[in-house]
C-alpha atoms as a PDB file:
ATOM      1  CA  UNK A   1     177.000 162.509  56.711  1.00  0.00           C
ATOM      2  CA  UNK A   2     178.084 164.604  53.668  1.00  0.00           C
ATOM      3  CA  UNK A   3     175.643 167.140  52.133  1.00  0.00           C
ATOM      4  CA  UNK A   4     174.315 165.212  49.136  1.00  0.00           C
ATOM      5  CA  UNK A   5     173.360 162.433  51.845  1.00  0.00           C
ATOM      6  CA  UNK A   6     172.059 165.173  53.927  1.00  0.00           C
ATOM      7  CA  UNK A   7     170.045 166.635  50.947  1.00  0.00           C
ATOM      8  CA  UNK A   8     168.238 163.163  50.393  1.00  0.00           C
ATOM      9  CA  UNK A   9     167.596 162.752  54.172  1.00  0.00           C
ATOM     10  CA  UNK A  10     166.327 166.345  54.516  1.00  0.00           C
ATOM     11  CA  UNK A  11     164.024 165.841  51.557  1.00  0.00           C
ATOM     12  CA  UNK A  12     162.442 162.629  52.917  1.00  0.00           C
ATOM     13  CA  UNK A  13     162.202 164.353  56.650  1.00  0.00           C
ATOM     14  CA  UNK A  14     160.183 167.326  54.765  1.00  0.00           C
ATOM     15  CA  UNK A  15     157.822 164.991  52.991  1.00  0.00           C
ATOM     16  CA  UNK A  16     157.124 162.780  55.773  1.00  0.00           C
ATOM     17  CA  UNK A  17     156.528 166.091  58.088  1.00  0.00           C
ATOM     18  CA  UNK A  18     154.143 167.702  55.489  1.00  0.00           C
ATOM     19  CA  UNK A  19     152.390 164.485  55.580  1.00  0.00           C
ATOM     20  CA  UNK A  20     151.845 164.592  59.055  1.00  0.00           C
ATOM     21  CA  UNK A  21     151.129 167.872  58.768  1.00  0.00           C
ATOM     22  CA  UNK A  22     148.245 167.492  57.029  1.00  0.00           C
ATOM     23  CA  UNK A  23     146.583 164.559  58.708  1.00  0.00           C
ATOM     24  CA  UNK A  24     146.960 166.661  62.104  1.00  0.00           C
ATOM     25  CA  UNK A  25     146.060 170.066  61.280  1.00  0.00           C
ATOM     26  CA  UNK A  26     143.996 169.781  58.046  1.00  0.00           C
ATOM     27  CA  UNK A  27     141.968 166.393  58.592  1.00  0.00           C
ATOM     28  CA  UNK A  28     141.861 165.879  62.548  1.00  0.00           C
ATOM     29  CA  UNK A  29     143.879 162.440  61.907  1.00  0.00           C
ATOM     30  CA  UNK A  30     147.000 162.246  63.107  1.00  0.00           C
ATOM     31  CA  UNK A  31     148.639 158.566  62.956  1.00  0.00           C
ATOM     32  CA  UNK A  32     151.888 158.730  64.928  1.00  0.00           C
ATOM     33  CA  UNK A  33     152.364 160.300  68.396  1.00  0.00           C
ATOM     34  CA  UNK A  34     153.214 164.159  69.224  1.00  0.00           C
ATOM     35  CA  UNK A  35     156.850 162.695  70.324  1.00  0.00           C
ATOM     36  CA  UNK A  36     157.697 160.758  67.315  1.00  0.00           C
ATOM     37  CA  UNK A  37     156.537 163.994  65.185  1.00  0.00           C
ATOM     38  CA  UNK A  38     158.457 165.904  67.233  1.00  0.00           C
ATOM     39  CA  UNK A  39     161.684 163.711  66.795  1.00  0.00           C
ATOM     40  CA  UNK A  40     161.293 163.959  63.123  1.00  0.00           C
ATOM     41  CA  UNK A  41     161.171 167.858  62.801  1.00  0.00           C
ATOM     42  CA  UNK A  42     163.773 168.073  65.458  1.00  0.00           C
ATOM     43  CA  UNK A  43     166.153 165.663  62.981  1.00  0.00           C
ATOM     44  CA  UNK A  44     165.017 168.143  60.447  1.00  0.00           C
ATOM     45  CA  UNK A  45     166.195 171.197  62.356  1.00  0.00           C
ATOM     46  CA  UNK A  46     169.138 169.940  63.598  1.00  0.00           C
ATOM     47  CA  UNK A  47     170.160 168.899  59.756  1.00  0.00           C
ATOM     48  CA  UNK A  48     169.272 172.174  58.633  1.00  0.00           C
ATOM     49  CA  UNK A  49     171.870 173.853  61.185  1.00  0.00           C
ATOM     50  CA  UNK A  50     174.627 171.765  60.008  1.00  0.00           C
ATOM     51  CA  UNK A  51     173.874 172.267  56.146  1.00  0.00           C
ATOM     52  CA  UNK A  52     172.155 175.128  56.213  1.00  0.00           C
ATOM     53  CA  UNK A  53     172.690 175.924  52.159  1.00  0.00           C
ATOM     54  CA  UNK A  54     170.038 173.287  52.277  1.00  0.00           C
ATOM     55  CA  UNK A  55     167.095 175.186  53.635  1.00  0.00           C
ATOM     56  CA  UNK A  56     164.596 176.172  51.520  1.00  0.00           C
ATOM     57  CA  UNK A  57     161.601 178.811  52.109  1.00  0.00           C
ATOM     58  CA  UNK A  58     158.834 175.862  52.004  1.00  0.00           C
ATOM     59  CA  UNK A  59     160.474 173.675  54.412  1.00  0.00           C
ATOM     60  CA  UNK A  60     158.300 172.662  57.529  1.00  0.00           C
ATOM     61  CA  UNK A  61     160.851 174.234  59.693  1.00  0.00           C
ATOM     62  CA  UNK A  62     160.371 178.178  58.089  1.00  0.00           C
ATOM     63  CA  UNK A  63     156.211 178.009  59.339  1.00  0.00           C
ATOM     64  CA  UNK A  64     154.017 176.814  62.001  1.00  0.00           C
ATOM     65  CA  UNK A  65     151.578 174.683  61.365  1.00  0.00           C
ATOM     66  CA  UNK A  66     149.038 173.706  58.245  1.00  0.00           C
ATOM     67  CA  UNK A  67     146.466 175.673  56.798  1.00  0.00           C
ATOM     68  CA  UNK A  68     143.563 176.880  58.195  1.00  0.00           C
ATOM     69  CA  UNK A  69     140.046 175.339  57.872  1.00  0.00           C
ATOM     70  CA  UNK A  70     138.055 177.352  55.159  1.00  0.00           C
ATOM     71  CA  UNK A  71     134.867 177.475  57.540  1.00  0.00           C
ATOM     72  CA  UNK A  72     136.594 179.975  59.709  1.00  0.00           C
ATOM     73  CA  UNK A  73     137.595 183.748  58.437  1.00  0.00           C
ATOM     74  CA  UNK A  74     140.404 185.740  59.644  1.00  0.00           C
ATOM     75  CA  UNK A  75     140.978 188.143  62.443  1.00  0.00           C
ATOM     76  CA  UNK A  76     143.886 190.572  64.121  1.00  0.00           C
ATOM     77  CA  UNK A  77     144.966 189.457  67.045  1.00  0.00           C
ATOM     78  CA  UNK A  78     145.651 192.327  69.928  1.00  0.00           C
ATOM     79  CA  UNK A  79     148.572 190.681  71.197  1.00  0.00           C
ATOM     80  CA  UNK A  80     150.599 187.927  69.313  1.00  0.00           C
ATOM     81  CA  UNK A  81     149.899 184.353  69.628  1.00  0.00           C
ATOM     82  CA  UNK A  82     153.296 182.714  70.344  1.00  0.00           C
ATOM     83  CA  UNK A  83     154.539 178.964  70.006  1.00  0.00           C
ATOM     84  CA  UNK A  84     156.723 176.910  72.594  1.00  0.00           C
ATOM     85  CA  UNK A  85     159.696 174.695  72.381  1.00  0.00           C
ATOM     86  CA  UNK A  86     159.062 171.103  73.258  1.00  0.00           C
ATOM     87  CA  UNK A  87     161.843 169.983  76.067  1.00  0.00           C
ATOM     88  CA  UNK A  88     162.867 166.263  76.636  1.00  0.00           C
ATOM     89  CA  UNK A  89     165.879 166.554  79.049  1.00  0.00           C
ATOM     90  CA  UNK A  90     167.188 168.050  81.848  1.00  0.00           C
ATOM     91  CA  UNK A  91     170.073 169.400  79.762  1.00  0.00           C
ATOM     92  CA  UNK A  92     167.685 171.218  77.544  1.00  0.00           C
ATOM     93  CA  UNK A  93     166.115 172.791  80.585  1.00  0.00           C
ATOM     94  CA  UNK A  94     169.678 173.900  81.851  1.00  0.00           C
ATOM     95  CA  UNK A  95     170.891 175.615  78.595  1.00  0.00           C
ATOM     96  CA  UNK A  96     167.313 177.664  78.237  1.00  0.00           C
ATOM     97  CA  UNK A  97     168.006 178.592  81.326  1.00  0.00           C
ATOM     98  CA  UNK A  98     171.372 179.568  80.462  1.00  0.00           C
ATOM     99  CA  UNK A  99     170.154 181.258  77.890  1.00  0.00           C
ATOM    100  CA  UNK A 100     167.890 183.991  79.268  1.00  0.00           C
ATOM    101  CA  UNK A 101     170.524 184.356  81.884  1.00  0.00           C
ATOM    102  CA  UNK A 102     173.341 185.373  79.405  1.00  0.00           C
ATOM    103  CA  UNK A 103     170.198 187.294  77.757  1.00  0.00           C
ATOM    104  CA  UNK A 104     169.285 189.073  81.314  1.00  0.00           C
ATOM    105  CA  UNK A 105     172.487 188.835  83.718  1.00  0.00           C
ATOM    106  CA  UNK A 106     171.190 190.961  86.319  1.00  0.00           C
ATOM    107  CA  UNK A 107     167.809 189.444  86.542  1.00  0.00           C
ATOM    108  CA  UNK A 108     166.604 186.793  89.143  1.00  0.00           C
ATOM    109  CA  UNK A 109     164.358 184.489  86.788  1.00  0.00           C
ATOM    110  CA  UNK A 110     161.589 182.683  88.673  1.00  0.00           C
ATOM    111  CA  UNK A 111     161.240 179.310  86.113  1.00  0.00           C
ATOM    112  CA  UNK A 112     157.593 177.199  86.688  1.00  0.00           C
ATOM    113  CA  UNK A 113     158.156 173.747  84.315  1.00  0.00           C
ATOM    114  CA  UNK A 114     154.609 171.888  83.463  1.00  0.00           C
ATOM    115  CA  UNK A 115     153.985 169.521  80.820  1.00  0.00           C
ATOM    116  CA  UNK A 116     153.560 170.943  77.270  1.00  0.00           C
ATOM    117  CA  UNK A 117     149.894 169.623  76.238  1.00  0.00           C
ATOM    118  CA  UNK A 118     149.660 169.741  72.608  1.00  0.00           C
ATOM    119  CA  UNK A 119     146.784 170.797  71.011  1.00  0.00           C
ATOM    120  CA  UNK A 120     144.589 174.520  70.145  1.00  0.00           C
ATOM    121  CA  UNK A 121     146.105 177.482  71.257  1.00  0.00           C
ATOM    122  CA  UNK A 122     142.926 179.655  71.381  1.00  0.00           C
ATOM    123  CA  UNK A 123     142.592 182.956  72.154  1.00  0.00           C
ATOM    124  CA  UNK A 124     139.187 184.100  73.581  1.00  0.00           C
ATOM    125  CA  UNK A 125     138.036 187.429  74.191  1.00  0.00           C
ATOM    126  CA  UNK A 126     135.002 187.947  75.975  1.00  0.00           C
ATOM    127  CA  UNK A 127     132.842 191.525  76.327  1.00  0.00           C
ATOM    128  CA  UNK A 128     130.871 191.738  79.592  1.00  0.00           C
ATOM    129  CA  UNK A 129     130.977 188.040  80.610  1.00  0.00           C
ATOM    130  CA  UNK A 130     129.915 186.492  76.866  1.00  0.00           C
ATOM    131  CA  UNK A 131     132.401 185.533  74.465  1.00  0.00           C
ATOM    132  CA  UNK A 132     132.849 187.544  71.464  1.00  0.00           C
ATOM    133  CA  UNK A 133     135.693 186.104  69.624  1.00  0.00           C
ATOM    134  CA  UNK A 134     137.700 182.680  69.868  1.00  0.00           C
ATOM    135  CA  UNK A 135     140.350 182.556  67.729  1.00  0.00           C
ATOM    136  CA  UNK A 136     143.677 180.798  66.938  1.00  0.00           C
ATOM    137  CA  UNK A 137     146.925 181.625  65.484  1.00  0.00           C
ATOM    138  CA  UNK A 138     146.002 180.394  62.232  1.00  0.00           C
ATOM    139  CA  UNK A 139     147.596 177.231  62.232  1.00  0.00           C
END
């Protein structure tokens, strides 16, 4: 694939993503499965890595998520929420593995794998046994 090819693919990956995006996050409709979205931003990424003149600031792959409902206001977390890779193969599992070893040779890693379950992240934080705050990362 040569880049002007590429540009036209990436474009229509973006759009279709945002799309997406917006049924999921912003109107609680989503109307394809986490695994085909996932396969769409991952053709995204991988696109972007081999062109990578091509990525642009408001591309799906440079934030997390949509925007947040307007009924909720804003708070700090104390510790950062954090996202996850999704994993489909043993061979992805292998090279993160790799990975953190090259990352920390001298360290025995202990790995537990359970299914990703998409949905909230939520943060709760609860004072003497009653919840005071529930919040999300804001996406």
């Amino acid at each position: 694939m040569d880049e002007k090819e590429a540009a036209k693919r990436i474009e229509q990956l973006r759009d279709e993503i945002r799309k997406h995006d917006r049924l999921y996050y912003e109107e609680a409709a989503p109307v394809i499965s986490d695994r085909d979205y996932d396969r769409l931003y991952k053709e995204l990424v991988d696109l972007e890595s081999q062109f990578p003149d091509l990525v642009t600031p408001d591309s799906p792959t440079q934030r997390v998520g949509g925007k947040p409902l307007k009924a909720f206001g804003q708070v700090s977390h104390l510790v950062p929420m954090l996202s996850l890779d999704n994993t489909y193969s043993e061979q992805e599992v292998k090279n993160f593995y790799d990975r953190m070893q090259r990352l920390l040779p001298d360290e025995k890693i202990p790995v537990v794998i359970e299914p990703k379950v998409d949905g909230v992240a939520v943060s709760l934080i609860y004072d003497h046994g009653k919840l005071r705050q529930a919040a999300t990362r804001g996406d």
